[in-house]
C-alpha atoms as a PDB file:
ATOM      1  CA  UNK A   1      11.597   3.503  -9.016  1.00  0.00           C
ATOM      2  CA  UNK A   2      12.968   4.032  -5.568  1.00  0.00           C
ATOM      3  CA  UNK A   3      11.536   6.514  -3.385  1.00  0.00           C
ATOM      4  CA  UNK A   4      12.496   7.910   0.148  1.00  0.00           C
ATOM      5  CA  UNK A   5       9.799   9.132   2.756  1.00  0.00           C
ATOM      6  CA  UNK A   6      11.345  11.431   5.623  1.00  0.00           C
ATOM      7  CA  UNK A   7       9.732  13.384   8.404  1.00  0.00           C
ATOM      8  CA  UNK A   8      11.451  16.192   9.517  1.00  0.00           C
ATOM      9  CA  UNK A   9      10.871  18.825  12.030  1.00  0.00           C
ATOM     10  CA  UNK A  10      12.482  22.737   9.674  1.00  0.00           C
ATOM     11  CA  UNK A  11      14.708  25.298  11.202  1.00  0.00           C
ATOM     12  CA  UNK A  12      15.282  28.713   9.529  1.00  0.00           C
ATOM     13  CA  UNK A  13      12.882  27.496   6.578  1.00  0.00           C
ATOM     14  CA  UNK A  14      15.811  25.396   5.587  1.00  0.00           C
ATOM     15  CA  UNK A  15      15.837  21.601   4.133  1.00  0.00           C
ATOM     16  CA  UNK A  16      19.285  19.928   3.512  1.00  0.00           C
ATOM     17  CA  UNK A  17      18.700  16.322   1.685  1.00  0.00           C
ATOM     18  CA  UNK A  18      21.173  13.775   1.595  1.00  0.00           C
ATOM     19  CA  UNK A  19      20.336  10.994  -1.170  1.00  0.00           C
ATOM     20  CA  UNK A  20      22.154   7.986  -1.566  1.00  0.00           C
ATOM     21  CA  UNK A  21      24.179   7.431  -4.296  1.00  0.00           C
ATOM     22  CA  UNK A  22      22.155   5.607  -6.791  1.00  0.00           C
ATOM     23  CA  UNK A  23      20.523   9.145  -7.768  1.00  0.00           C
ATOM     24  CA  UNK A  24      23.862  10.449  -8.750  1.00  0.00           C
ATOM     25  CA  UNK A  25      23.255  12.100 -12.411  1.00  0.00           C
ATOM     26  CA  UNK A  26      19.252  11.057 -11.992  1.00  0.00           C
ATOM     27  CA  UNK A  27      16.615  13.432 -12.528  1.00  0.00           C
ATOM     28  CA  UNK A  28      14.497  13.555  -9.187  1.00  0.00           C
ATOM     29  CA  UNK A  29      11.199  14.879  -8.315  1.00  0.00           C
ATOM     30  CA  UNK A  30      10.815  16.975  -4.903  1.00  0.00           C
ATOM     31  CA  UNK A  31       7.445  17.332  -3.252  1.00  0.00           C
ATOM     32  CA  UNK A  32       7.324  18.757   0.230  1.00  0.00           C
ATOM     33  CA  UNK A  33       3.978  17.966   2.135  1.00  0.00           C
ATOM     34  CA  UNK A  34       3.601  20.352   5.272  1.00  0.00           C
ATOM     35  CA  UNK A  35       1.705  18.399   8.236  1.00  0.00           C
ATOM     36  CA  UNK A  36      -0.317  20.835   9.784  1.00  0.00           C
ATOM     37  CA  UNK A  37      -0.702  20.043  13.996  1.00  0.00           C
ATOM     38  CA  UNK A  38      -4.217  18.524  13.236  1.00  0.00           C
ATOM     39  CA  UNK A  39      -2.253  16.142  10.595  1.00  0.00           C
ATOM     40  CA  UNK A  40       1.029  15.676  13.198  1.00  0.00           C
ATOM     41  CA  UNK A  41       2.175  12.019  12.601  1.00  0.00           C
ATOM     42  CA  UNK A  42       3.913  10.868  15.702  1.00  0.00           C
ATOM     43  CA  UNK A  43       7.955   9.382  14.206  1.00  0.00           C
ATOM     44  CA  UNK A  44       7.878   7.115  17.307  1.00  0.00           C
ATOM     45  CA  UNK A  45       4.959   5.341  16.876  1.00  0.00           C
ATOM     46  CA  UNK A  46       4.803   2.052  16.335  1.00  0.00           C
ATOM     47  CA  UNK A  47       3.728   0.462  13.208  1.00  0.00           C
ATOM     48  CA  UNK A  48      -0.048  -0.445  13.868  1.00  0.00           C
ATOM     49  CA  UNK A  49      -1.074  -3.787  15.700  1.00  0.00           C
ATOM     50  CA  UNK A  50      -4.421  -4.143  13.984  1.00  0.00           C
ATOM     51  CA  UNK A  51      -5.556  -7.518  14.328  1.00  0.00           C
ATOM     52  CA  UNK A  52      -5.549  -8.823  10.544  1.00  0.00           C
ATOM     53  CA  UNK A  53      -9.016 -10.207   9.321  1.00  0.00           C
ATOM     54  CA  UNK A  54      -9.523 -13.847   9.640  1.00  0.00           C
ATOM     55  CA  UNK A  55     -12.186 -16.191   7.981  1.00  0.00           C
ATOM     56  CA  UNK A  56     -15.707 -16.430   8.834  1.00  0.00           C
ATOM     57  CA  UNK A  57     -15.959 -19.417  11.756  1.00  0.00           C
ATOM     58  CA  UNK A  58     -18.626 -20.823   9.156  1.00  0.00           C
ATOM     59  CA  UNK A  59     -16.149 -21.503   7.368  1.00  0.00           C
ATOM     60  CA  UNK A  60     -14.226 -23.984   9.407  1.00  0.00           C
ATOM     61  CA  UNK A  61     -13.965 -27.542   8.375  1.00  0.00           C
ATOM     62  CA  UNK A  62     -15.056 -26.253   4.614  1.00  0.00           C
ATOM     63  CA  UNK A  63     -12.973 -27.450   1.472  1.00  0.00           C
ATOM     64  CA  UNK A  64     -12.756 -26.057  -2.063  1.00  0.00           C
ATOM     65  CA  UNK A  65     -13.168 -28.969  -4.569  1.00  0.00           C
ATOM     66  CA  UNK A  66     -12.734 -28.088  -7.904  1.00  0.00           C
ATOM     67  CA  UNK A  67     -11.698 -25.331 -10.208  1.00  0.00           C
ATOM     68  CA  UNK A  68     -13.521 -22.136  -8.697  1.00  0.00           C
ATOM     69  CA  UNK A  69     -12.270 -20.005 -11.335  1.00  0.00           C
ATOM     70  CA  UNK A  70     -14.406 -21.542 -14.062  1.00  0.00           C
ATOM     71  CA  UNK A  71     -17.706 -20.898 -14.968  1.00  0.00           C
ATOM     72  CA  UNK A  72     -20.787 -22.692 -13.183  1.00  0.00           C
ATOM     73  CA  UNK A  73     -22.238 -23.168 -16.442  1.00  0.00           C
ATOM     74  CA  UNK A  74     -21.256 -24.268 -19.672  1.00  0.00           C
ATOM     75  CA  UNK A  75     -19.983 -21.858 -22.167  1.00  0.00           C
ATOM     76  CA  UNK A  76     -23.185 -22.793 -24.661  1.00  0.00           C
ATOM     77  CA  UNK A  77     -25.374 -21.116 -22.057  1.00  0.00           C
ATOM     78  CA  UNK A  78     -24.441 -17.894 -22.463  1.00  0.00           C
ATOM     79  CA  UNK A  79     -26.475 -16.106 -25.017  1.00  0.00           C
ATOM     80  CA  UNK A  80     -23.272 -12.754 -25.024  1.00  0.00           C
ATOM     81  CA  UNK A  81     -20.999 -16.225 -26.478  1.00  0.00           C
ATOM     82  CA  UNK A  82     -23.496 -16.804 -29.371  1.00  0.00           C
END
C-alpha cells in the first residue's frame, strides 16, 4: 500500500489533489482530518530530537551466554506438557 500524508492550509472550501502516477486506474480512499487550532501541527517543525533510550548503566560490562530464548527448565517440568 502506498499512502500520502499532506497538510494543507483550504481556500474557498476547496481541495485540489495531485497523485502520482502509480494510482492511475486505482481505487483510492479519501479521508480529510480537520486540525482544529488546539490540534495545529506546526509544517516547519523539525522532526523530534528525543534522546533515544539507552541501557541501564547496570548493565555495562554484562554478557549474554547462552540461548535466552529457551526455557530455564526442562520441558518434563511442565505439568501443561504432560
Amino acid at each position: 500500500m502506498e499512502a500520502i500524508r499532506e497538510i494543507r492550509m483550504l481556500k474557498d472550501n476547496i481541495l485540489t489533489l495531485e497523485l502520482p502516477e502509480s494510482f492511475s486506474g486505482t481505487q483510492v480512499e479519501i479521508v480529510v482530518l480537520c486540525i482544529r487550532p488546539n490540534d495545529a501541527i506546526d509544517i516547519k517543525a523539525k522532526p523530534s530530537t528525543k534522546k533515544r533510550r539507552t541501557p541501564s548503566p547496570l548493565l555495562t560490562g554484562t554478557r549474554i551466554i547462552g540461548n535466552i530464548m529457551s526455557s530455564a527448565v526442562a520441558d518434563t517440568e511442565w505439568e501443561a506438557l504432560s
